[in-house]
C-alpha atoms as a PDB file:
ATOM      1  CA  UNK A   1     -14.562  -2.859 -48.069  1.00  0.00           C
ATOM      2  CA  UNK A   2     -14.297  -1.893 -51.742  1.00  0.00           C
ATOM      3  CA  UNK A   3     -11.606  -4.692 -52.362  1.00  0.00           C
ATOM      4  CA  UNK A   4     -12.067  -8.433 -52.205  1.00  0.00           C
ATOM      5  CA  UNK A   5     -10.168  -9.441 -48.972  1.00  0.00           C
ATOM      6  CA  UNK A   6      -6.815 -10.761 -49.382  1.00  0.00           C
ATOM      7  CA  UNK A   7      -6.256 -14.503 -50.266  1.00  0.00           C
ATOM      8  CA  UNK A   8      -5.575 -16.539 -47.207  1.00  0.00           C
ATOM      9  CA  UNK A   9      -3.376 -19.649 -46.819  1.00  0.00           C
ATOM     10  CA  UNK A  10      -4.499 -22.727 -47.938  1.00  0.00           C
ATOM     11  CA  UNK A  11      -5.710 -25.279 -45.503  1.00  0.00           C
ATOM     12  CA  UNK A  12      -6.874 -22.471 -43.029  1.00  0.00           C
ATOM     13  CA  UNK A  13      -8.834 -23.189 -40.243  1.00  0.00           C
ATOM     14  CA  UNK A  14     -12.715 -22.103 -41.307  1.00  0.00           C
ATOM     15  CA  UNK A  15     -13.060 -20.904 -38.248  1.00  0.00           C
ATOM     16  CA  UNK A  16      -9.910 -18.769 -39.052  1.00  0.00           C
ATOM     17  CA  UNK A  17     -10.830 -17.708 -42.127  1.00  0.00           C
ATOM     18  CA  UNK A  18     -14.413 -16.734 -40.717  1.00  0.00           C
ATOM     19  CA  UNK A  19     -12.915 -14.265 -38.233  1.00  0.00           C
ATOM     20  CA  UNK A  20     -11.286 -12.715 -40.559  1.00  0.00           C
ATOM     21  CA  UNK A  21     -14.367 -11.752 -42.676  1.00  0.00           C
ATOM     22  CA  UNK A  22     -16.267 -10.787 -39.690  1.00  0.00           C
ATOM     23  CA  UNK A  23     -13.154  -8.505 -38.827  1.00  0.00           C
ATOM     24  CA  UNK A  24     -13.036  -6.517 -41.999  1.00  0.00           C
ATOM     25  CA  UNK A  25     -17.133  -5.991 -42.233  1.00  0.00           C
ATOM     26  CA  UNK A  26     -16.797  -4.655 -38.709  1.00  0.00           C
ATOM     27  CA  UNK A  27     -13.296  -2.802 -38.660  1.00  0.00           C
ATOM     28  CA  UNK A  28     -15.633   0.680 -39.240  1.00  0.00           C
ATOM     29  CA  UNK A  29     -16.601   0.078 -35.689  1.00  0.00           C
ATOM     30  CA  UNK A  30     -12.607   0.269 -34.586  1.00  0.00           C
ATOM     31  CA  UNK A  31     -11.948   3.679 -36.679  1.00  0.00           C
ATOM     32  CA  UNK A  32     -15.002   5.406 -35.122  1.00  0.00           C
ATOM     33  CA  UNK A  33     -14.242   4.765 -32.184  1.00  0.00           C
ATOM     34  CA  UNK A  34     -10.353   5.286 -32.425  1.00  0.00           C
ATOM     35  CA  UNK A  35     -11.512   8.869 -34.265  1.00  0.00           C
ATOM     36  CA  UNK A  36     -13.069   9.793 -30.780  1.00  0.00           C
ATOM     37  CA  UNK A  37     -10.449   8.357 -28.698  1.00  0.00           C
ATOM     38  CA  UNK A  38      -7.662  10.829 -30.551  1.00  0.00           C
ATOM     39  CA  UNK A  39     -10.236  13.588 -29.691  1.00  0.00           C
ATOM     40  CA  UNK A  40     -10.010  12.502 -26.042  1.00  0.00           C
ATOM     41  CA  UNK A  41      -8.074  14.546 -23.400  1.00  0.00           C
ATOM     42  CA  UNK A  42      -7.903  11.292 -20.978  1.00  0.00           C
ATOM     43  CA  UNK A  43      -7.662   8.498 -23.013  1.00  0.00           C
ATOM     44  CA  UNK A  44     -10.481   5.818 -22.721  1.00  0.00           C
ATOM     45  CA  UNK A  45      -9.275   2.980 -24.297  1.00  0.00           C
ATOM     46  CA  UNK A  46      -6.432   0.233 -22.625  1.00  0.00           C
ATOM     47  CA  UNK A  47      -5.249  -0.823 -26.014  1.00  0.00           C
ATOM     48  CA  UNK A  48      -6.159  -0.517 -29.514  1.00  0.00           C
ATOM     49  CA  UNK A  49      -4.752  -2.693 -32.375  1.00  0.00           C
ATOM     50  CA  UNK A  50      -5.187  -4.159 -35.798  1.00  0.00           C
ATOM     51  CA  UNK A  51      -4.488  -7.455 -37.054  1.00  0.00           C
ATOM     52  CA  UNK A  52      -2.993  -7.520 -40.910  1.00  0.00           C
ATOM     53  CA  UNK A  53      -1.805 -10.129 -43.204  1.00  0.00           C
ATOM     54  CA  UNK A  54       1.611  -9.083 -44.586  1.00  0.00           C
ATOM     55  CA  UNK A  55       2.743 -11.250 -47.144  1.00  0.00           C
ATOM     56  CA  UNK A  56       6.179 -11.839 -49.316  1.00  0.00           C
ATOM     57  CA  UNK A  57       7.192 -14.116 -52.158  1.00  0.00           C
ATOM     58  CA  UNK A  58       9.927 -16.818 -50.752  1.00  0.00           C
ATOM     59  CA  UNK A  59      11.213 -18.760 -53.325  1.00  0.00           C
ATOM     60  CA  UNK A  60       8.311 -18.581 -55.815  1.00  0.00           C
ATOM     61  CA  UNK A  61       5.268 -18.771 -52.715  1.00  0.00           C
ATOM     62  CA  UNK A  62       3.187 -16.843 -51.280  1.00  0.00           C
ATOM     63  CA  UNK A  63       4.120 -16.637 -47.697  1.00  0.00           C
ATOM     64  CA  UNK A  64       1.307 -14.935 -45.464  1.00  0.00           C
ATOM     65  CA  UNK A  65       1.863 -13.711 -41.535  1.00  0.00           C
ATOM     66  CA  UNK A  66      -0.841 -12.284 -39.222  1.00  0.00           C
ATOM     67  CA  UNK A  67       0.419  -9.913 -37.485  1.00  0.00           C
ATOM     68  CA  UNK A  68      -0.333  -6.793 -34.750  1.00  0.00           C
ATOM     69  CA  UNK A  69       0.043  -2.794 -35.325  1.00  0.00           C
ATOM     70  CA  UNK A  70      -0.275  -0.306 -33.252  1.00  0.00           C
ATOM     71  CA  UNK A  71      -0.351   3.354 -33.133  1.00  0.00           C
ATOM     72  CA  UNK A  72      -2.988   3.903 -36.197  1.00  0.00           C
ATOM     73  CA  UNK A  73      -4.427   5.222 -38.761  1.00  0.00           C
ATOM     74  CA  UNK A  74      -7.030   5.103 -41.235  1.00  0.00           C
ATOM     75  CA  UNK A  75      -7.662   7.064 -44.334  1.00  0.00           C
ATOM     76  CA  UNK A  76     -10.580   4.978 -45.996  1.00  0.00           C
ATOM     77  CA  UNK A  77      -8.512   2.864 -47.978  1.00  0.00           C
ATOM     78  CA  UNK A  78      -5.400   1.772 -46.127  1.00  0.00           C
ATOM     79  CA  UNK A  79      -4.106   1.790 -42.739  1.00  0.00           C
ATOM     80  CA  UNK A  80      -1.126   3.000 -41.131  1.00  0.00           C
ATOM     81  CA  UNK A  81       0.734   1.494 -38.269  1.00  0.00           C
ATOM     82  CA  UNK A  82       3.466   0.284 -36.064  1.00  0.00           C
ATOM     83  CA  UNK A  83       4.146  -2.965 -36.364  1.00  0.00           C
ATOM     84  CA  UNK A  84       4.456  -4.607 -32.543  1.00  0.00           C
ATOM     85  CA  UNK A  85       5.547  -8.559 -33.921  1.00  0.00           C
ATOM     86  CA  UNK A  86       8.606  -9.863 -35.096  1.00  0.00           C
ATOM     87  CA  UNK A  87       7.831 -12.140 -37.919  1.00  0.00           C
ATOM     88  CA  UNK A  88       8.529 -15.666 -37.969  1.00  0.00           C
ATOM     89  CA  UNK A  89       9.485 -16.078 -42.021  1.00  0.00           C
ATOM     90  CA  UNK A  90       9.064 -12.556 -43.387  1.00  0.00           C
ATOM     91  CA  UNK A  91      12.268 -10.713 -43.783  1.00  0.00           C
ATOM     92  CA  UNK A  92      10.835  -7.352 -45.562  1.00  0.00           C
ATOM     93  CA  UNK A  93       8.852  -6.098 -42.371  1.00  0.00           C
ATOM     94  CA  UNK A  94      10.065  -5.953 -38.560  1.00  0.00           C
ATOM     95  CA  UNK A  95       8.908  -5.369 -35.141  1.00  0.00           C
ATOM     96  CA  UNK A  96       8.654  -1.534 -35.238  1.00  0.00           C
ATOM     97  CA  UNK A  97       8.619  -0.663 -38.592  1.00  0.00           C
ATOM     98  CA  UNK A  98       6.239   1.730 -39.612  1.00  0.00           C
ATOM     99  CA  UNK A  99       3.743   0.208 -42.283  1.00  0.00           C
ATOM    100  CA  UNK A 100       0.784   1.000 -44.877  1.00  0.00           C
ATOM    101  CA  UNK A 101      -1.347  -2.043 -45.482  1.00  0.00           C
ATOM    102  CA  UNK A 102      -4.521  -2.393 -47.859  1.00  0.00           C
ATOM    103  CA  UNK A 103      -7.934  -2.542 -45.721  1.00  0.00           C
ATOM    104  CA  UNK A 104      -8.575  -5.560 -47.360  1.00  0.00           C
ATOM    105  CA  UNK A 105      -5.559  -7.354 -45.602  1.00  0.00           C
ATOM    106  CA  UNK A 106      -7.488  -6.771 -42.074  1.00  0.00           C
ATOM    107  CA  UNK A 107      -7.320 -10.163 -40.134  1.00  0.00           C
ATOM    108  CA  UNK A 108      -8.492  -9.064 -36.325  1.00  0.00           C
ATOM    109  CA  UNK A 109      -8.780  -5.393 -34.781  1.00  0.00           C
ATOM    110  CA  UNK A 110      -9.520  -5.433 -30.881  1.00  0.00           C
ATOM    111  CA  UNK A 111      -9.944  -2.297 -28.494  1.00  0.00           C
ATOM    112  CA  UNK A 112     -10.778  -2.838 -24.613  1.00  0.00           C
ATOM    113  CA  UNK A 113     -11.894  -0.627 -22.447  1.00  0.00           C
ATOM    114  CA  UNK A 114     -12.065  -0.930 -18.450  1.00  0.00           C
ATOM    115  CA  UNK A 115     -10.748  -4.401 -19.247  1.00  0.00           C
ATOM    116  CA  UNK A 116     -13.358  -4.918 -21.394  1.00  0.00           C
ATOM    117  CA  UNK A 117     -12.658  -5.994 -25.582  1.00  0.00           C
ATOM    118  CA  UNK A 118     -14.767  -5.807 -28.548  1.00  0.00           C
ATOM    119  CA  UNK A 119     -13.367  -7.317 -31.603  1.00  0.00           C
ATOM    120  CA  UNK A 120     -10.796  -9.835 -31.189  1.00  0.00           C
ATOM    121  CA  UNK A 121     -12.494 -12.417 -33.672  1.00  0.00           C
ATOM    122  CA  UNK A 122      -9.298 -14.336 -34.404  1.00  0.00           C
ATOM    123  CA  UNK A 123      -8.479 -14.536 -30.661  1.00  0.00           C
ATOM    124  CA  UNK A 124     -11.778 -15.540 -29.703  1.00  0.00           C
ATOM    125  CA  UNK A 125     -11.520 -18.620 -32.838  1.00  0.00           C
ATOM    126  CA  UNK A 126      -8.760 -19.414 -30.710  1.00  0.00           C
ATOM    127  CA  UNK A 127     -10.169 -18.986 -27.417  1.00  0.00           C
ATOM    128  CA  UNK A 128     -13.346 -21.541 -28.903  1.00  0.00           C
ATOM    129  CA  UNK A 129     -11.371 -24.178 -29.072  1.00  0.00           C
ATOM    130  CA  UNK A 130      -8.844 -24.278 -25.636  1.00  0.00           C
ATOM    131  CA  UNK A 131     -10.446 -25.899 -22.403  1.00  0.00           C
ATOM    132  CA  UNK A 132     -11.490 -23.821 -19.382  1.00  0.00           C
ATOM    133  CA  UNK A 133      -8.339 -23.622 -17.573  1.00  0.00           C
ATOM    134  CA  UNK A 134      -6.127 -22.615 -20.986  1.00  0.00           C
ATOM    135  CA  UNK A 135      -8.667 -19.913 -21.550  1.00  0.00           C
ATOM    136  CA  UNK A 136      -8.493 -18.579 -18.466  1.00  0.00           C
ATOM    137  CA  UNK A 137      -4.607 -18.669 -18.205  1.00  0.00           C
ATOM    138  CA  UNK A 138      -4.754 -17.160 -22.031  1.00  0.00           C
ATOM    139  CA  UNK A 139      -6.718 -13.790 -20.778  1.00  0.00           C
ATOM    140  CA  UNK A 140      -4.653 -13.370 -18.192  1.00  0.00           C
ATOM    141  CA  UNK A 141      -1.688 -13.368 -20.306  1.00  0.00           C
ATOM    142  CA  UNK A 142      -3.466 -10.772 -22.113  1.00  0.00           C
ATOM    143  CA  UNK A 143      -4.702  -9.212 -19.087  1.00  0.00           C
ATOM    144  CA  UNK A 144      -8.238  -8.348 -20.520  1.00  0.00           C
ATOM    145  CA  UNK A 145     -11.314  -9.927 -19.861  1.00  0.00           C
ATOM    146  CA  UNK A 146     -12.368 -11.467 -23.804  1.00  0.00           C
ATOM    147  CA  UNK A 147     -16.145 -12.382 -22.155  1.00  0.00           C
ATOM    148  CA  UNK A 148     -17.845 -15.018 -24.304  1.00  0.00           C
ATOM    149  CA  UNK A 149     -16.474 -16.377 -27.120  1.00  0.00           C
ATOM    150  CA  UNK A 150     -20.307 -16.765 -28.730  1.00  0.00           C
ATOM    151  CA  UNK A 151     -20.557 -13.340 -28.322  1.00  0.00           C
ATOM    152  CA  UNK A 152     -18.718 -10.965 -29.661  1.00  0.00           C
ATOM    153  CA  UNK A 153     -19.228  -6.987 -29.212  1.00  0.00           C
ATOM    154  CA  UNK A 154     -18.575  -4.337 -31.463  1.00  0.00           C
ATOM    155  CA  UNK A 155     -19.318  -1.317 -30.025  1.00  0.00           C
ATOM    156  CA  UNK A 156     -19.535  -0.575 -26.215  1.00  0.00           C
ATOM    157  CA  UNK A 157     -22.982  -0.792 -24.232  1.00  0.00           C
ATOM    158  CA  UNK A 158     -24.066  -2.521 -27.654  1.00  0.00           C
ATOM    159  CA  UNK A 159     -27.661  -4.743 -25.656  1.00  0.00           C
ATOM    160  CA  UNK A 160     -28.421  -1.878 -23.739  1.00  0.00           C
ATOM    161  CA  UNK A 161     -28.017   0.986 -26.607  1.00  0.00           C
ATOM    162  CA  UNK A 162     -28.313  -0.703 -29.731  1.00  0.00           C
ATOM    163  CA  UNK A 163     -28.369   2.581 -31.782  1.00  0.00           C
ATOM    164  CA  UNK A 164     -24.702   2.688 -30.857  1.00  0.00           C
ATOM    165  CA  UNK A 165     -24.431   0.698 -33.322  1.00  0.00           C
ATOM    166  CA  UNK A 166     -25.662   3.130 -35.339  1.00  0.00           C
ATOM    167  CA  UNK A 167     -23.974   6.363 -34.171  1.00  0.00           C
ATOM    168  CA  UNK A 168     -21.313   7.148 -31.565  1.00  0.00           C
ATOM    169  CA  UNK A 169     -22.424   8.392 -28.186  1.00  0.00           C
ATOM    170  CA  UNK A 170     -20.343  11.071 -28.578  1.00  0.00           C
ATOM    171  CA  UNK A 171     -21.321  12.377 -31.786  1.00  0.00           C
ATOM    172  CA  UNK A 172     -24.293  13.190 -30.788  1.00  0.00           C
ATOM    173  CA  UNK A 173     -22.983  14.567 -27.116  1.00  0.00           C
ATOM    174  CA  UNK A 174     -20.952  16.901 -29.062  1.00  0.00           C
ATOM    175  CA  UNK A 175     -22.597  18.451 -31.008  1.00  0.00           C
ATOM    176  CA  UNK A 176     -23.081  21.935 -29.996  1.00  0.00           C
ATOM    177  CA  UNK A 177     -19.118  22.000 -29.441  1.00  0.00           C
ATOM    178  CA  UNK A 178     -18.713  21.388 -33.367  1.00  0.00           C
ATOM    179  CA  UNK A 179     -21.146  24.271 -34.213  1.00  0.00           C
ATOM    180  CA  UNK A 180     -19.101  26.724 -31.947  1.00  0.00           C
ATOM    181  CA  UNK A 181     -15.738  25.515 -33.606  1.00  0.00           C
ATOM    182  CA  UNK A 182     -17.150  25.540 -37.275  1.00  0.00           C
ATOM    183  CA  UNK A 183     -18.310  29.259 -36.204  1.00  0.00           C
ATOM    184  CA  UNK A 184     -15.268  29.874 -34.815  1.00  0.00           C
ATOM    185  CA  UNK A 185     -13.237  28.233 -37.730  1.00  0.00           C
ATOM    186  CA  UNK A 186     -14.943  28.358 -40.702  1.00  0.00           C
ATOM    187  CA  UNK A 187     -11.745  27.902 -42.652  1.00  0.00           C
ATOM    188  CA  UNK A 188     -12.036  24.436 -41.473  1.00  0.00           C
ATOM    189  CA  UNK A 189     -15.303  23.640 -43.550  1.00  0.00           C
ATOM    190  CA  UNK A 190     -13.586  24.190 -46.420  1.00  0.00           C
ATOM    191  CA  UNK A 191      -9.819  23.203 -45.543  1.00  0.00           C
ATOM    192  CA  UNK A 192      -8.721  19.785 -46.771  1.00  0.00           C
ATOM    193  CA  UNK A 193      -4.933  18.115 -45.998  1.00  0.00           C
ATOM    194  CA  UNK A 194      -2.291  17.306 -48.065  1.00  0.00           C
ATOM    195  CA  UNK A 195      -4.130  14.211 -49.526  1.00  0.00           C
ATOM    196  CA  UNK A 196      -7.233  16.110 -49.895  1.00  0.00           C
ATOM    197  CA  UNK A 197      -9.597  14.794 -47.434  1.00  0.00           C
ATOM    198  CA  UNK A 198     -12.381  17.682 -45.949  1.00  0.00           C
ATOM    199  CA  UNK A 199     -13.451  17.299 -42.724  1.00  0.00           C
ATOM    200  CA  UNK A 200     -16.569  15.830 -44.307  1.00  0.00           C
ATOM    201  CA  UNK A 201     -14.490  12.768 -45.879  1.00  0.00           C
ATOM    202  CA  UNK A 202     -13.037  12.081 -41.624  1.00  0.00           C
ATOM    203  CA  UNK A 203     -16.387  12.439 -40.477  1.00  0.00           C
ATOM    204  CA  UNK A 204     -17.886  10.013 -42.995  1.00  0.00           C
ATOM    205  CA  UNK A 205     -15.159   7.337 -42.927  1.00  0.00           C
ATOM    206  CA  UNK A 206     -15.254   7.564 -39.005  1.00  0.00           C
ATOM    207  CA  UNK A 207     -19.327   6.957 -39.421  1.00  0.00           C
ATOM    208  CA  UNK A 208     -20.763  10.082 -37.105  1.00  0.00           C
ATOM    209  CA  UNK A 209     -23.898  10.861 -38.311  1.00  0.00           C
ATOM    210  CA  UNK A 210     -24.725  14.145 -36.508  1.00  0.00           C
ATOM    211  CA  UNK A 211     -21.093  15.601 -37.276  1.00  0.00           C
ATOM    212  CA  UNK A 212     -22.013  14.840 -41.351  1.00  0.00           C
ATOM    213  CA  UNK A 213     -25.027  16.714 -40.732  1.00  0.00           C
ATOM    214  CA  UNK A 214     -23.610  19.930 -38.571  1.00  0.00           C
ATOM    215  CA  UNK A 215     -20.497  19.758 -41.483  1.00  0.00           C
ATOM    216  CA  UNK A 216     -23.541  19.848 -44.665  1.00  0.00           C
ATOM    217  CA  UNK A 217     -25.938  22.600 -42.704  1.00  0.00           C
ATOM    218  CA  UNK A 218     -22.691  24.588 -42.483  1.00  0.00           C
ATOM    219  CA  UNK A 219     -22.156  24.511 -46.096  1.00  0.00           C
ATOM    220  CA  UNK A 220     -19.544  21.492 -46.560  1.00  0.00           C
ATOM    221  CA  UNK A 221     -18.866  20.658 -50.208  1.00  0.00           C
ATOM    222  CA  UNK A 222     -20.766  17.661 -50.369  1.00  0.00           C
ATOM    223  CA  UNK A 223     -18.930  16.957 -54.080  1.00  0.00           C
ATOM    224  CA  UNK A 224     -15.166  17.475 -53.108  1.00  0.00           C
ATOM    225  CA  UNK A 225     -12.976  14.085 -53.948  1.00  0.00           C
ATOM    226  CA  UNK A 226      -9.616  13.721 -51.852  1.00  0.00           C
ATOM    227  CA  UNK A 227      -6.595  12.985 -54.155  1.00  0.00           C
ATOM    228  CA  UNK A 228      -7.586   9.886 -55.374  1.00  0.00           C
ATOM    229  CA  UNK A 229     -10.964  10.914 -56.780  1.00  0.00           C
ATOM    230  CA  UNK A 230     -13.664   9.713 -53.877  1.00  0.00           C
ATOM    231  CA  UNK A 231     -16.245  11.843 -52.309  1.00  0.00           C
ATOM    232  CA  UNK A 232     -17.392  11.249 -48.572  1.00  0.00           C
ATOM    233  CA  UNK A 233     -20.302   9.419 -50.244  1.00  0.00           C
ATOM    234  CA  UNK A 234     -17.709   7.010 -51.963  1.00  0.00           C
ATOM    235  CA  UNK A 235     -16.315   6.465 -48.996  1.00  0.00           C
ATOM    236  CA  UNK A 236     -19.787   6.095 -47.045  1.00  0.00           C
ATOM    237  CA  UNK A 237     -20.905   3.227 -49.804  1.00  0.00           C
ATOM    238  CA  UNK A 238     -17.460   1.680 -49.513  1.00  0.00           C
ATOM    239  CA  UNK A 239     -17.774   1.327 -45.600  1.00  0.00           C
ATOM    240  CA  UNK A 240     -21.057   0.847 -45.595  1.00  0.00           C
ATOM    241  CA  UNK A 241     -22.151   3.478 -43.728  1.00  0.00           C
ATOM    242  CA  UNK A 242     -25.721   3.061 -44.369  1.00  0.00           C
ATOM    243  CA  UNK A 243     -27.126   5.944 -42.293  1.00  0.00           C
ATOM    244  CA  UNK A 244     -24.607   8.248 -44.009  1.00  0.00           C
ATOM    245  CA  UNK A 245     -25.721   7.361 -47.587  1.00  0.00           C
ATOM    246  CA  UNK A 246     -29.073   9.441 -47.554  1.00  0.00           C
ATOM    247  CA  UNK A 247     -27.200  12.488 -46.230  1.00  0.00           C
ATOM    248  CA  UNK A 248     -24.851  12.587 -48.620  1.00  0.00           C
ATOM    249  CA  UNK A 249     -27.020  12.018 -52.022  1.00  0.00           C
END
C-alpha cells in the first residue's frame, strides 16, 4: 500500500498488530478475487468482508475500533462498504452506515468458499491462542471451517496451483470472451467512469495479468491517469503487482 498503515493502539497484542500487516500486504488477493466474483452469474463465495480501523477523537484521544464491512468496493486507494458492527465507543459511524476508509486502515479481510476461508489473520491470532474445544465452538459460531491457524491461505487451490498466486484462474479461462466483447465494444477500451478509471486501471488494481495484456494488444491507453493523477502502472507499483509492472512500462 502506498500509505504507511494506520497507527494502532498502544499496548496491542504483537500478534495483533502482526495480522494486521500481513492483512494489508495481502488484501490484493481479496479485490481480485471479489472483481471475479461480481462478474459471476452464481455467486461463488459464502461471505466476503473487510476488517477496518475506524477511529475518532474522544476527549483529546485517539480512540481506534476494528470493525467488519460488507458489500465492497475498491478503487486502488480506498474502500467502500457497509458497515455490519455496532461500535462499542465510536459515536460517528453505525451498524449500516455506508463508509469510505483509507486502504491503509485494513485490519483483516476474509472470503470462504465451500466453507472454506482464506484471510482471516486477526481471527486466526485469536484462534492461536483459545484451547481445542473454544476453537472448535468459535468456528462453529462462524460456521466456516478457519483450517490451521499456522497456515493461512490466500488464494484458493494455493499448494496445488501456486501460480494462482500469480494470476486468477479465471483470467486466463476468459480470455477469448474479453476479445469478443472488446470487438464487440470497442467504446469500452477507451471509456473511463466518472472518476476516470479505464478498464485498464480495474484490470490492474484487480491483478489479472492476461486481461492487462488483451486490454494493451487492443490499443488501451497505457498513459491515461484516473482523476487523481495515477496510471494503471501507479496503481500496479502501489499494489505490488509485480507481474503487471513489465507490461505496463
Amino acid at each position: 500500500m502506498e500509505n504507511t498503515p494506520i497507527f494502532f493502539a498502544d499496548g496491542e497484542n504483537p500478534k495483533m498488530i502482526e495480522a494486521y500487516q500481513k492483512a494489508q500486504e495481502t488484501f490484493k488477493y481479496f479485490w481480485r478475487e471479489l472483481s471475479w466474483e461480481y462478474r459471476r452469474i452464481v455467486p461463488g463465495l459464502d461471505v466476503a468482508c473487510v476488517k477496518l480501523a475506524f477511529t475518532q477523537e474522544i476527549d483529546g484521544e485517539t480512540v481506534v475500533e476494528h470493525m467488519w464491512i460488507n458489500d465492497i468496493n475498491f478503487d486502488g486507494d480506498t474502500i467502500y462498504g457497509i458497515l455490519v458492527n455496532q461500535p462499542n465507543e465510536l459515536t460517528n459511524v453505525s451498524n449500516g452506515d455506508e463508509v469510505e476508509i483509507p486502504a491503509n486502515q485494513i485490519s483483516d479481510w476474509l472470503f470462504a468458499a465451500q466453507g472454506k476461508t482464506y484471510g482471516a489473520f486477526t481471527i486466526h491470532a485469536m484462534r492461536s491462542e483459545m484451547s481445542d474445544n473454544e476453537r472448535e465452538e468459535h468456528d462453529e459460531a462462524w460456521g466456516l471451517d478457519f483450517g490451521d491457524f499456522n497456515d493461512i491461505l490466500v488464494v484458493s487451490d494455493q499448494k496445488e496451483k501456486p501460480e494462482n498466486l500469480i494470476e486468477h484462474p479465471m483470467s486466463k479461462n476468459m480470455k477469448e470472451s474479453l476479445i469478443d466483447f472488446i470487438k464487440n465494444n470497442p467504446e469500452e477500451i477507451t471509456g473511463t467512469d466518472e472518476l476516470g478509471y479505464t478498464f485498464l486501471h480495474r484490470e490492474t488494481i484487480a491483478g489479472n495479468s492476461t486481461s492487462v495484456e488483451v486490454l494493451l494488444e487492443s490499443g488501451a491507453d497505457v498513459n491515461a491517469k484516473t482523476e487523481n493523477g495515477k496510471t494503471a502502472l501507479d496503481y500496479a507499483k502501489q499494489l505490488n503487482w509485480e507481474h503487471l509492472i513489465p507490461l505496463l512500462k
